[in-house]
Each structure stands twice: as structure tokens, then as C-alpha cells.
C-alpha atoms as a PDB file:
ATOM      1  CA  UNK A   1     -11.594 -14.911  -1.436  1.00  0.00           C
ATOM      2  CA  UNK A   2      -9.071 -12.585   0.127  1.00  0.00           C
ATOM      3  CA  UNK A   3      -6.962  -9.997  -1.702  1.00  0.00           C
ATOM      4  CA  UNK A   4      -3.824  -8.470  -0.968  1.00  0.00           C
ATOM      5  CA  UNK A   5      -1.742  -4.963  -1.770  1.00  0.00           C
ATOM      6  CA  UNK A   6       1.488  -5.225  -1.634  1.00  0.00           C
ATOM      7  CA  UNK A   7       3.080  -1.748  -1.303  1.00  0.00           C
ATOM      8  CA  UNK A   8       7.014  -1.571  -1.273  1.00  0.00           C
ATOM      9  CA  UNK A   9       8.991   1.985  -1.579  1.00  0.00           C
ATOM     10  CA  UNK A  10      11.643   1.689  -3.819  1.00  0.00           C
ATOM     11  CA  UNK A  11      12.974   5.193  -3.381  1.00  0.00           C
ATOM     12  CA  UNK A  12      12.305   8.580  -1.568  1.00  0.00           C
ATOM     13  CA  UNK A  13      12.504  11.686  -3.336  1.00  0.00           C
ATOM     14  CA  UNK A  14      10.891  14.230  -1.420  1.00  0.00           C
ATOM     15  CA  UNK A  15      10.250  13.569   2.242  1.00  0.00           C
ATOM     16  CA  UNK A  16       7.980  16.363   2.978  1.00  0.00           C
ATOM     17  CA  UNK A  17       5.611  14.989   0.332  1.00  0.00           C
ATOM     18  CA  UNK A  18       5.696  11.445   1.554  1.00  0.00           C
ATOM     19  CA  UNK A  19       5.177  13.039   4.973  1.00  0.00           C
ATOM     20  CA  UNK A  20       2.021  14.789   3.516  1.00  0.00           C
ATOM     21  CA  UNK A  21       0.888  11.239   1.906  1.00  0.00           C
ATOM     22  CA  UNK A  22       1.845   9.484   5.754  1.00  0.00           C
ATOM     23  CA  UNK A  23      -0.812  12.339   6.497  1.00  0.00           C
ATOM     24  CA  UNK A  24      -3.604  12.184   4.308  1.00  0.00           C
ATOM     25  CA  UNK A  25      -3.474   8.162   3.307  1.00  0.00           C
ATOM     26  CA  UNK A  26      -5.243   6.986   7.281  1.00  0.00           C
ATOM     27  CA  UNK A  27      -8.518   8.350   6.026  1.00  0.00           C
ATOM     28  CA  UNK A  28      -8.723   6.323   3.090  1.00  0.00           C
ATOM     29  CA  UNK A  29      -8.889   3.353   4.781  1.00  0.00           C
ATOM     30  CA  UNK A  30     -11.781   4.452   6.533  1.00  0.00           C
ATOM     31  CA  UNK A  31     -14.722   3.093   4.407  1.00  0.00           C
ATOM     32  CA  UNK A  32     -12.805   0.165   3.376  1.00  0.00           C
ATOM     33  CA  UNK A  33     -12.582  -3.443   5.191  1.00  0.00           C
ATOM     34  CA  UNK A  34      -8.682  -4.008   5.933  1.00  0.00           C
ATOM     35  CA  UNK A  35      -6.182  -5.734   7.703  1.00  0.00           C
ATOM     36  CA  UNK A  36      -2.656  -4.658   7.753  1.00  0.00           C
ATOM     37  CA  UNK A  37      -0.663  -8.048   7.268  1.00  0.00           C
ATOM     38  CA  UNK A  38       2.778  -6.056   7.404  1.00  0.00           C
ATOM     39  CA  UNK A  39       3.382  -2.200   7.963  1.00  0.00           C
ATOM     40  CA  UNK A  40       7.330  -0.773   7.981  1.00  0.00           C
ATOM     41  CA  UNK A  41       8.912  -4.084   9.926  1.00  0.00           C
ATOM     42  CA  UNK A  42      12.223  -5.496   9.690  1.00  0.00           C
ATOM     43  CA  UNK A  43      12.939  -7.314   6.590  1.00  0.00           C
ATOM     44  CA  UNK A  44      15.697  -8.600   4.900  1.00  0.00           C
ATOM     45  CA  UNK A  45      16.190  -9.360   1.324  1.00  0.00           C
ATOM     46  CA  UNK A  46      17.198 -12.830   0.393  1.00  0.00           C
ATOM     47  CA  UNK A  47      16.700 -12.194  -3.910  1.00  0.00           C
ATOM     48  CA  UNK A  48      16.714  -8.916  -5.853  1.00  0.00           C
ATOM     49  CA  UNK A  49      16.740  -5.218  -5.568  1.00  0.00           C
ATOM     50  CA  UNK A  50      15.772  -3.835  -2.222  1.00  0.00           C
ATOM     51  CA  UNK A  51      13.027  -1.940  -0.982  1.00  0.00           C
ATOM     52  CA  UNK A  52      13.356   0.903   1.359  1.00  0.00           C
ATOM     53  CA  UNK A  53       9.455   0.160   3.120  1.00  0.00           C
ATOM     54  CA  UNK A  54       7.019  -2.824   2.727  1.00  0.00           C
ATOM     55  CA  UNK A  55       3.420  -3.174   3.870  1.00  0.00           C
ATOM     56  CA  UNK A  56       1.036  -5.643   2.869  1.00  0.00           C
ATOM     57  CA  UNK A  57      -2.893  -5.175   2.972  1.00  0.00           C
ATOM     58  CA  UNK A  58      -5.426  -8.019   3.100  1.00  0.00           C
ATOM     59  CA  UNK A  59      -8.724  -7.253   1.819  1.00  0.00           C
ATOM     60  CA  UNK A  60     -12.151  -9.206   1.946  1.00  0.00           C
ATOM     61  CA  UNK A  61     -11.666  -9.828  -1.710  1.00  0.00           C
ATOM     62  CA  UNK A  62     -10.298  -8.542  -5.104  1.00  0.00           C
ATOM     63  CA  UNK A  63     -12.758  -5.595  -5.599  1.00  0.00           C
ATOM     64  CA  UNK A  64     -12.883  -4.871  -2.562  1.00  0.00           C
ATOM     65  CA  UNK A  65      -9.218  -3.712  -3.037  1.00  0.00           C
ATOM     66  CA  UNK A  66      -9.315  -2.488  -6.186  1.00  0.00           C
ATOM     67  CA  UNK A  67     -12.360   0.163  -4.713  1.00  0.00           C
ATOM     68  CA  UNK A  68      -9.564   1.254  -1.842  1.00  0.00           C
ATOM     69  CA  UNK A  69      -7.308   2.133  -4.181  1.00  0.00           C
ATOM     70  CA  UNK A  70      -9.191   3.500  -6.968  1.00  0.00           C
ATOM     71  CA  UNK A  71     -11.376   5.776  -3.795  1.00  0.00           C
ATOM     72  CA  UNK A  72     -11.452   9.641  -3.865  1.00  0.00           C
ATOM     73  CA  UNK A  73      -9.283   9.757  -0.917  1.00  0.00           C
ATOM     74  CA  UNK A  74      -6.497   7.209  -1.584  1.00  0.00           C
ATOM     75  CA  UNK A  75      -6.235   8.996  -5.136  1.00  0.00           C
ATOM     76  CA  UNK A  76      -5.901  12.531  -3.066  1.00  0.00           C
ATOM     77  CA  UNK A  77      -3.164  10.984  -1.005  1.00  0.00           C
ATOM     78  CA  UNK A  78      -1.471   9.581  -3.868  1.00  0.00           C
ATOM     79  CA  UNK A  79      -0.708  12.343  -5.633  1.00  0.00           C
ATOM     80  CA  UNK A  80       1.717  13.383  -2.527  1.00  0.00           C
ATOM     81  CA  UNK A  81       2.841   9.869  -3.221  1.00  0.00           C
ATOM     82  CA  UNK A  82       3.807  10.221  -7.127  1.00  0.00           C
ATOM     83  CA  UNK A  83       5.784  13.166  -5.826  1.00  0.00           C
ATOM     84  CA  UNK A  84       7.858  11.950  -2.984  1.00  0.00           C
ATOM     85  CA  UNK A  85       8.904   8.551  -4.054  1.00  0.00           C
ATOM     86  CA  UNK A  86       9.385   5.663  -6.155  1.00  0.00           C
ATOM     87  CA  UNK A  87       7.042   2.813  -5.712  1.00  0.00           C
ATOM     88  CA  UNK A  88       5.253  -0.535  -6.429  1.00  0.00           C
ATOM     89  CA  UNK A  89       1.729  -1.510  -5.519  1.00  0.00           C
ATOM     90  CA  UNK A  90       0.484  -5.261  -6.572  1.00  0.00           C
ATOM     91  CA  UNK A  91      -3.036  -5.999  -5.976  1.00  0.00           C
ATOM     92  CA  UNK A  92      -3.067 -10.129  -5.853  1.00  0.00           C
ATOM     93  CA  UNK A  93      -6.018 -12.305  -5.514  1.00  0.00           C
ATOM     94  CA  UNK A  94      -5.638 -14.832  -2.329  1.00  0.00           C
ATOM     95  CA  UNK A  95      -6.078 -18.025  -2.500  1.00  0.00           C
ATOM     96  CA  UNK A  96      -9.438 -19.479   0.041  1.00  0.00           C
ATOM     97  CA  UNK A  97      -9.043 -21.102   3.397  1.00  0.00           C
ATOM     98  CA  UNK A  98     -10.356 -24.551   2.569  1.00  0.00           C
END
């Protein structure tokens, strides 16, 4: 069953680290199976606070996910993250094709 991150950027703080974390967070994606369902397109919000940036990752399933994020290289790239901005990251379990 598929799984999906849902990344949104609520609010920058330091550009220069988010531009080290734009850097650094490509290679984490490296050992991991993913599909980028949506990656800094236009959106609009029709209910609640905006975001400033969405993405959305599909993954084969839930642990597949949870290994991305909780990697050695996603948790280097973070850390640029934590520093440059406020965000939210929702891993969700997907619902199967039949």
C-alpha cells in the first residue's frame, strides 16, 4: 500500500540555510523508491492558513517512508531545514488500488 509525505513550508527564516537544505536533501532520495506527486506548483488555498511551498511524495509503502525520512542523509539535510524555516511533514498511509 502506498504512502505519502506531505511537506508544506509554512515560513522562511533563513534563506541561505534552506538553500543549503535545497542542496544537500537530492541525495537522500537516492536509496529510497519515490515519486514526486507535487514539487513547488501553483496552488491556491481554498480553507486555512497558507503555505509558502508544497510537495507531496509517494512511497511504495508506509516504512518505506518512514526509512527516507528517518535516513542518515535526510537527517543531515534537515538540520539546514530546522534552521531556515518553519514547516510540516505528514507521513499518511494510502489507501490500495483495488
Amino acid at each position: 500500500m502506498p504512502a505519502y509525505v506531505v511537506i508544506t513550508r509554512e515560513k522562511t527564516r533563513n534563506q541561505a540555510q534552506l538553500d543549503q537544505y535545497k542542496e544537500l536533501a537530492p541525495a537522500s532520495f537516492k536509496d529510497h523508491p519515490v515519486v514526486f506527486r507535487a514539487r513547488h506548483g501553483r496552488q491556491e488555498v481554498l480553507e486555512g492558513a497558507a503555505s509558502e511551498n508544497i510537495l507531496i511524495l509517494e512511497f511504495p509503502s508506509y516504512e518505506e517512508a518512514q526509512a527516507w525520512y528517518q535516513s542518515q542523509e535526510y537527517q543531515e539535510a534537515s538540520k539546514h531545514r530546522f534552521q531556515g524555516g518553519d514547516y510540516r511533514i505528514i507521513l499518511t498511509e494510502g489507501i490500495s488500488a483495488s
